[in-house]
N, C-alpha and C. Protein backbone atom coordinates (compact mmCIF):
# COMPACT_ATOMS: atom_id res chain seq x y z
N UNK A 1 106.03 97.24 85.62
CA UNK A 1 105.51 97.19 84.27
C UNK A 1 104.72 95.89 84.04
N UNK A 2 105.15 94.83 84.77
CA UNK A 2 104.24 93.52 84.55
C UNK A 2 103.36 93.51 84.71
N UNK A 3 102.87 94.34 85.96
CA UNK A 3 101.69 94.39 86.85
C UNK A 3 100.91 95.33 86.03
N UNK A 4 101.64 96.39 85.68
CA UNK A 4 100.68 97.53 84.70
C UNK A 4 99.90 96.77 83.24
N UNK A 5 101.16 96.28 82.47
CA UNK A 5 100.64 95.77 81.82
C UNK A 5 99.94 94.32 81.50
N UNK A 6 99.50 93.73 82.42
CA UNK A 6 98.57 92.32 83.17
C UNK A 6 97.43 93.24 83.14
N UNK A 7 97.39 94.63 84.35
CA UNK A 7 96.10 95.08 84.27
C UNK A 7 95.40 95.23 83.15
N UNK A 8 96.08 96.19 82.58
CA UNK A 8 95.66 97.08 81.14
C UNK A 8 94.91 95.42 80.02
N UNK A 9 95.68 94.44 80.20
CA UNK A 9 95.13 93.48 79.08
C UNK A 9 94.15 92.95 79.71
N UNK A 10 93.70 93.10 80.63
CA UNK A 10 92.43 92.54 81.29
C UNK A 10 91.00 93.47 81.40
N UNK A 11 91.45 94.47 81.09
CA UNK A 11 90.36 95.64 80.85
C UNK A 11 90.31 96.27 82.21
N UNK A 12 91.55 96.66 82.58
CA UNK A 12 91.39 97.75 83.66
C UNK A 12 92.34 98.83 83.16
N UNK A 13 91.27 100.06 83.44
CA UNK A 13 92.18 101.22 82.96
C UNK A 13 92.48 102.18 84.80
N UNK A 14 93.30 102.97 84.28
CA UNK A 14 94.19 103.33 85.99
C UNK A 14 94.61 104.86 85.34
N UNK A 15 95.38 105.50 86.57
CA UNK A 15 96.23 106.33 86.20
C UNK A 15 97.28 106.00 87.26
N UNK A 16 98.70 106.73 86.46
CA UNK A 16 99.48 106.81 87.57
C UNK A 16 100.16 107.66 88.28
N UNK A 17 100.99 107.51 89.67
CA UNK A 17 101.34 108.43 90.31
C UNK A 17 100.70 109.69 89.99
N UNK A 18 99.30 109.62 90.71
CA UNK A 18 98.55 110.90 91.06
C UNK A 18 98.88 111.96 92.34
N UNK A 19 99.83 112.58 91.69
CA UNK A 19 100.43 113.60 93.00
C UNK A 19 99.01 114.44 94.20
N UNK A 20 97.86 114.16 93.50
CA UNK A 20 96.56 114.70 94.64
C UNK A 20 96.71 113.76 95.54
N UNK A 21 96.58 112.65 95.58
CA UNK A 21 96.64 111.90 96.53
C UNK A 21 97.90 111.70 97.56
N UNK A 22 97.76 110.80 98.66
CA UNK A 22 98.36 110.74 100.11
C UNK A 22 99.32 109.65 99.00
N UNK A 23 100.71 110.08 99.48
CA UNK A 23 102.08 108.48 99.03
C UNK A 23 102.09 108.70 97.53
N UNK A 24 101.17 109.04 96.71
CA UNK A 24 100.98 109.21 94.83
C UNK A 24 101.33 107.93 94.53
N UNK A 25 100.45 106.68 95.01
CA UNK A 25 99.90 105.84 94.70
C UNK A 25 100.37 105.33 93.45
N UNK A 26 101.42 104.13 92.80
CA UNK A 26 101.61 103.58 91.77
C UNK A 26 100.40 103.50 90.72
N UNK A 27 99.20 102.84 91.14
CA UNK A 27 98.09 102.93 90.55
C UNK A 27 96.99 102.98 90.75
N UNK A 28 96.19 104.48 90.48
CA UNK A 28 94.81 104.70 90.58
C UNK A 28 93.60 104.44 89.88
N UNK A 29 93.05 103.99 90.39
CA UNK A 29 91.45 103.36 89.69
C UNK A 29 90.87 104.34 90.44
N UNK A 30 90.36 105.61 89.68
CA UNK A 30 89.68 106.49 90.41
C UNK A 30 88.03 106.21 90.46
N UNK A 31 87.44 105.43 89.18
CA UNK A 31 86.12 104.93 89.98
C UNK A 31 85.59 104.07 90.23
N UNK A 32 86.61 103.16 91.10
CA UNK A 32 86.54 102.22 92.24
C UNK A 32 87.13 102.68 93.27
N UNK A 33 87.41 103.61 93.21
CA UNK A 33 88.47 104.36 94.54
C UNK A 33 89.42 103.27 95.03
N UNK A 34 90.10 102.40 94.37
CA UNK A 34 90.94 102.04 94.40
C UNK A 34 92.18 102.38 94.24
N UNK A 35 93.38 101.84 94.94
CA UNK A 35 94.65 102.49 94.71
C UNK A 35 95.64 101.09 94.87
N UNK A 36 96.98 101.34 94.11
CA UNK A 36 97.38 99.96 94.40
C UNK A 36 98.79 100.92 94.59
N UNK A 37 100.04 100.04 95.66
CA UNK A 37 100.98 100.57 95.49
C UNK A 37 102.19 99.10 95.25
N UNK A 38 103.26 99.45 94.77
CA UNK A 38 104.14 98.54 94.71
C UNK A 38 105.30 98.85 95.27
N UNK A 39 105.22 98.45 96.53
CA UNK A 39 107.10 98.51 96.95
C UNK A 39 107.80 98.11 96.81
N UNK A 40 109.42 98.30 97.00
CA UNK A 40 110.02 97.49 96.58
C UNK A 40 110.54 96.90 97.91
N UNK A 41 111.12 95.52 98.33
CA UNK A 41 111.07 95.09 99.51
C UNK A 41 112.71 96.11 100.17
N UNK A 42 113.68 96.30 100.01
CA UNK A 42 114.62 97.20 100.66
C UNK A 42 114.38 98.26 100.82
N UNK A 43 113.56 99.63 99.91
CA UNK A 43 113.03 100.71 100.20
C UNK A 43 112.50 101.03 100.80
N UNK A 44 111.42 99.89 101.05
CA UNK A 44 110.13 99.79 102.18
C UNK A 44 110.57 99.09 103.56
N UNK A 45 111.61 98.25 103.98
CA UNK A 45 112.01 97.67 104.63
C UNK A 45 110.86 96.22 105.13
N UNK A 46 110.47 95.85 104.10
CA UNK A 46 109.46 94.60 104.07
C UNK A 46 110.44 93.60 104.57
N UNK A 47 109.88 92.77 105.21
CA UNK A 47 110.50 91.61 106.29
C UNK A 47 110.58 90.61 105.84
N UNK A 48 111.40 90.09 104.13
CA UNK A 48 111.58 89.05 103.53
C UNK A 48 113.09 88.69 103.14
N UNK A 49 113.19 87.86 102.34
CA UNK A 49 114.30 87.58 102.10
C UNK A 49 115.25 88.43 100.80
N UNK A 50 114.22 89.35 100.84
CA UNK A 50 115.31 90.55 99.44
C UNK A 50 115.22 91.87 100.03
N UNK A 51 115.43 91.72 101.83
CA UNK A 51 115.50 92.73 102.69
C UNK A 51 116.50 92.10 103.52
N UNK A 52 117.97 93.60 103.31
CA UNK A 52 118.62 93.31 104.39
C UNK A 52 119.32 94.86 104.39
N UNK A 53 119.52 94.85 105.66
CA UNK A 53 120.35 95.93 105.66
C UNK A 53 121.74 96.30 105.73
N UNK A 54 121.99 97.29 105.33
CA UNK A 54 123.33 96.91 105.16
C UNK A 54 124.44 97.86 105.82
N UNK A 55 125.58 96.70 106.12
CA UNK A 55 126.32 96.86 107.01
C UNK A 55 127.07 97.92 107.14
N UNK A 56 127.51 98.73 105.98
CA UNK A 56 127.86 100.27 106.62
C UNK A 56 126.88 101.17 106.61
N UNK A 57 127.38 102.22 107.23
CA UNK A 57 126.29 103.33 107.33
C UNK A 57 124.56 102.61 107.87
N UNK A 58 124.97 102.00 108.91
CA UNK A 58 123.55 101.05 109.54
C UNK A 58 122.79 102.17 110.09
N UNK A 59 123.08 102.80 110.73
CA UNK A 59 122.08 104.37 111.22
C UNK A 59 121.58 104.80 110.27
N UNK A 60 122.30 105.31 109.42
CA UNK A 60 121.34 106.21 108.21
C UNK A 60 120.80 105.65 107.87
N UNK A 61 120.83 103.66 106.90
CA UNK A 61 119.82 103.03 106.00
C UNK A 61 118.52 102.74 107.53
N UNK A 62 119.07 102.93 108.73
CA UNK A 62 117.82 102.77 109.40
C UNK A 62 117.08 103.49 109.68
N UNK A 63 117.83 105.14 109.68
CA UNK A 63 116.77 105.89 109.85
C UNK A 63 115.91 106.28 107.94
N UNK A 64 116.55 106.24 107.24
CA UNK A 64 115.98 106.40 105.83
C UNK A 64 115.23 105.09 105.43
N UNK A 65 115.22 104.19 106.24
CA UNK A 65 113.69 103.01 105.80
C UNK A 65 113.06 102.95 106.90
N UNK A 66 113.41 103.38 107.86
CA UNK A 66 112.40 103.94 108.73
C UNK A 66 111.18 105.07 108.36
N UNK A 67 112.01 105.88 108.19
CA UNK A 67 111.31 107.42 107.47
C UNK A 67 110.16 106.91 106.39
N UNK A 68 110.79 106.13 105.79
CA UNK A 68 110.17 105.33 104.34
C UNK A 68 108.76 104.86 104.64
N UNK A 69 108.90 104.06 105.77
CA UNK A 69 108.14 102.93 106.43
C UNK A 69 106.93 104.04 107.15
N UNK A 70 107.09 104.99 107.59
CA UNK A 70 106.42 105.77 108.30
C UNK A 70 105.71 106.73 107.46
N UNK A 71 106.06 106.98 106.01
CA UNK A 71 105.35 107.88 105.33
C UNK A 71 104.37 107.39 104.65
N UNK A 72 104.84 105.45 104.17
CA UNK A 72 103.90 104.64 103.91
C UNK A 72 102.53 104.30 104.59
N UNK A 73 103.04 104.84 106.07
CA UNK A 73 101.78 104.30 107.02
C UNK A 73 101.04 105.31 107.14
N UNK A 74 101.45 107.04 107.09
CA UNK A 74 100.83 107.70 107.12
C UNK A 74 100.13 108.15 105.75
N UNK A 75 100.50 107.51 104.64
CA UNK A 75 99.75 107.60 103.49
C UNK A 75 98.68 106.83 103.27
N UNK A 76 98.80 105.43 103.63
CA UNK A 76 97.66 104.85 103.56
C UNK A 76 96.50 104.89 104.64
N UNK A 77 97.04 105.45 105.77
CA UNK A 77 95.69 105.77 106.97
C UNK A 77 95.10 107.06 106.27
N UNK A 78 95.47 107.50 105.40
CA UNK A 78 94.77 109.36 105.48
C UNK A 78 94.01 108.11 103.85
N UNK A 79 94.81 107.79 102.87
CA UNK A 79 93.51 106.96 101.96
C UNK A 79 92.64 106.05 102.49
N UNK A 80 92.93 105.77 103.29
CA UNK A 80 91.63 104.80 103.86
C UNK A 80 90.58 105.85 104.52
N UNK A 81 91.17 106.74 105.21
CA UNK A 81 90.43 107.35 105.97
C UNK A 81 89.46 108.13 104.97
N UNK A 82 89.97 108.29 104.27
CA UNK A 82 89.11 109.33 102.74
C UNK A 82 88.31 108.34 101.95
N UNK A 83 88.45 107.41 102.66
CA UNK A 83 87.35 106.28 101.45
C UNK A 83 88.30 105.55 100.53
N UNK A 84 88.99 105.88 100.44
CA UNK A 84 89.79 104.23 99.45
C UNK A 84 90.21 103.63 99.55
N UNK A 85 90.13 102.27 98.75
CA UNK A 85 90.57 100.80 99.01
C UNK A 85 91.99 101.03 98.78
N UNK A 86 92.78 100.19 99.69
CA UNK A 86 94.22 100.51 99.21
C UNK A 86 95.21 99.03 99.06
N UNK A 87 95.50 98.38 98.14
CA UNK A 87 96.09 97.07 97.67
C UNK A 87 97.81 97.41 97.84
N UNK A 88 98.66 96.32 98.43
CA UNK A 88 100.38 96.77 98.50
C UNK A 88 100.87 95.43 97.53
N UNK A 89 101.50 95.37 96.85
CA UNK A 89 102.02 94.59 96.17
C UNK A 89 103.82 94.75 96.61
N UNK A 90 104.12 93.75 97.16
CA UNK A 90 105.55 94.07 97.65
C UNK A 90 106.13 92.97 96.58
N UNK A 91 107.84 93.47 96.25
CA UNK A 91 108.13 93.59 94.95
C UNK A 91 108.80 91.89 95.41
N UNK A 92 108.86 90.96 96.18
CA UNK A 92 108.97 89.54 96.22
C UNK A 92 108.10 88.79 96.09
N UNK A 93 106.83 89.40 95.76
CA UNK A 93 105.65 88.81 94.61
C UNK A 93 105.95 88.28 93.52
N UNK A 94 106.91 89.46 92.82
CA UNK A 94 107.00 89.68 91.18
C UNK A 94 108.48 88.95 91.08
N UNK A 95 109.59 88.93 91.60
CA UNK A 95 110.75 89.27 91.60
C UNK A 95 111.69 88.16 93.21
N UNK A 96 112.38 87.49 92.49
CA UNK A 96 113.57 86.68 93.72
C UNK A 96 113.04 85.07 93.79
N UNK A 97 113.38 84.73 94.70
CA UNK A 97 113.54 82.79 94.66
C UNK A 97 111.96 82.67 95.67
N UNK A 98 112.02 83.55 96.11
CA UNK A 98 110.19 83.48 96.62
C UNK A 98 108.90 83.75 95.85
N UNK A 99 109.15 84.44 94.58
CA UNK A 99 108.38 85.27 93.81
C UNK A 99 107.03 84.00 93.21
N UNK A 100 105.81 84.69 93.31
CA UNK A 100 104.59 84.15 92.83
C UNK A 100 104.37 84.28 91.12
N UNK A 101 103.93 83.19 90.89
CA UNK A 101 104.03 83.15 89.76
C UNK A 101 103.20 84.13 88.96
N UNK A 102 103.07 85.00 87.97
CA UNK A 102 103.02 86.26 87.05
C UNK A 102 101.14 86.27 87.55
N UNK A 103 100.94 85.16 86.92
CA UNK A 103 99.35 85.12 86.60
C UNK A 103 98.67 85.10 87.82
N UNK A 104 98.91 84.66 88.98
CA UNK A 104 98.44 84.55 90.40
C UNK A 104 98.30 85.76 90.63
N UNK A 105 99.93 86.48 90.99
CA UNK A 105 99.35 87.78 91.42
C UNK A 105 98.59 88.43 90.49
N UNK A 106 98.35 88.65 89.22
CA UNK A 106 97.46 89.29 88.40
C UNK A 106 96.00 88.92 88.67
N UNK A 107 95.57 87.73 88.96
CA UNK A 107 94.69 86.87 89.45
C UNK A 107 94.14 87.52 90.81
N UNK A 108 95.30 87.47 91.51
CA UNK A 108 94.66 88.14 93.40
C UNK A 108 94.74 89.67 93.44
N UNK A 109 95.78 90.29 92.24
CA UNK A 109 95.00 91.56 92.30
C UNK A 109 93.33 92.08 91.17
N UNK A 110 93.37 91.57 90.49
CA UNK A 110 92.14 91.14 89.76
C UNK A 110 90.69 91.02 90.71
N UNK A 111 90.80 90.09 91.27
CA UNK A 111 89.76 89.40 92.47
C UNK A 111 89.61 90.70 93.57
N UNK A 112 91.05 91.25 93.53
CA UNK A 112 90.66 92.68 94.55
C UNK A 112 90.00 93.50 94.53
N UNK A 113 90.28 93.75 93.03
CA UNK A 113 89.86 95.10 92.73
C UNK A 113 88.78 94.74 92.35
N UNK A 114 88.01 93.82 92.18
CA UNK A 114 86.48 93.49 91.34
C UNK A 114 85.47 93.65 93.14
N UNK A 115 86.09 92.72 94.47
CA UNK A 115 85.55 92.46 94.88
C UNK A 115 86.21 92.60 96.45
N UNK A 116 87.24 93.11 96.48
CA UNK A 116 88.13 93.18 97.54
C UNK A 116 87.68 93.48 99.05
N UNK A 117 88.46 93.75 100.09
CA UNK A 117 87.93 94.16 101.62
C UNK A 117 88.80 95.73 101.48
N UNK A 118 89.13 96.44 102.31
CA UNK A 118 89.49 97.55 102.38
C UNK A 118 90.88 97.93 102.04
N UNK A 119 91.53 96.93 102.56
CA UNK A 119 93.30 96.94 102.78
C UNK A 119 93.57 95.92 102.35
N UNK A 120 94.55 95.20 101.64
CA UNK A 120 95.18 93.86 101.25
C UNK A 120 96.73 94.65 100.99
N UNK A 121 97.25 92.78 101.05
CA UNK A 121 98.33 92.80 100.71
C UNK A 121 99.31 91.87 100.05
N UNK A 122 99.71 91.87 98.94
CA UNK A 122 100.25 90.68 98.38
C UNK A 122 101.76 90.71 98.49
N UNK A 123 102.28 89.23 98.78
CA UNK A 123 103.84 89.67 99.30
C UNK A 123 103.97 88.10 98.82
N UNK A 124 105.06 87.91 98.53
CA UNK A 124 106.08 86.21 98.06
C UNK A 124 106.06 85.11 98.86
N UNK A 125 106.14 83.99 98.50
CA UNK A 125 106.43 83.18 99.28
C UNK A 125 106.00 82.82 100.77
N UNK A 126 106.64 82.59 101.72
CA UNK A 126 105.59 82.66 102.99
C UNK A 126 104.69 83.59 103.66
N UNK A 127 105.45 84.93 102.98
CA UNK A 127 104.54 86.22 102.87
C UNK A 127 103.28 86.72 101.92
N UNK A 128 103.34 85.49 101.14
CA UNK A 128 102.21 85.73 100.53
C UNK A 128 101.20 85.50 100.21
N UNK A 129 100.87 85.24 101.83
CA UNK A 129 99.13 85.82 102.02
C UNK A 129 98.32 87.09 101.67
N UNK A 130 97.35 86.82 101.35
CA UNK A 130 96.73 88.29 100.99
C UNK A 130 95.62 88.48 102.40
């Protein structure tokens, strides 16, 4: 919701979770063919510090963020492949003792979407290079 509503006050309008599309994309800018998604870092199994797995049932949470991890990759190769820009916002951006401050990431997704390269990715703390 931060991120939605940062966009919206800056004069970007979107839609969301567009079930036509590959993954149904958190947020679509359909004419910039842009797409932005937001994971959350345990769902996605992102390699930070608000990712861990956990100690019972270690097979299943590995094969179910595995699965996760693999539908992500095959969603964003079939949008790229179709022409759209695709932005990941992983949720230790927004959120934990690594998290970037509100206006930055609004800032580096801003700068993306005006002027971006094909693929980016914004992630927390030492991960968050774009």
């Amino acid at each position: 919701m931060i991120l939605r509503r940062g966009l919206h006050a800056r004069g970007f309008r979107y839609r969301l979770h567009d079930r036509r599309l590959p993954g149904s994309p958190d947020l679509v800018f359909p004419g910039r063919r842009t797409v932005i998604f937001v994971h959350g870092c345990f769902w996605h199994g992102h390699g930070c510090h608000m990712f861990r797995l956990p100690a019972t049932r270690r097979e299943f949470w590995e094969a179910k963020i595995g699965s996760n991890r693999a539908r992500d990759e095959a969603a964003e190769a079939a949008l790229l492949a179709d022409g759209w820009r695709v932005l990941t916002i992983w949720e230790c951006a927004l959120k934990g003792r690594e998290r970037l401050p509100v206006d930055e990431v609004l800032d580096r997704a801003v700068d993306w979407l005006t002027n971006g390269p094909i693929k980016e990715t914004i992630a927390g703390g030492a991960n968050g290079s774009l």
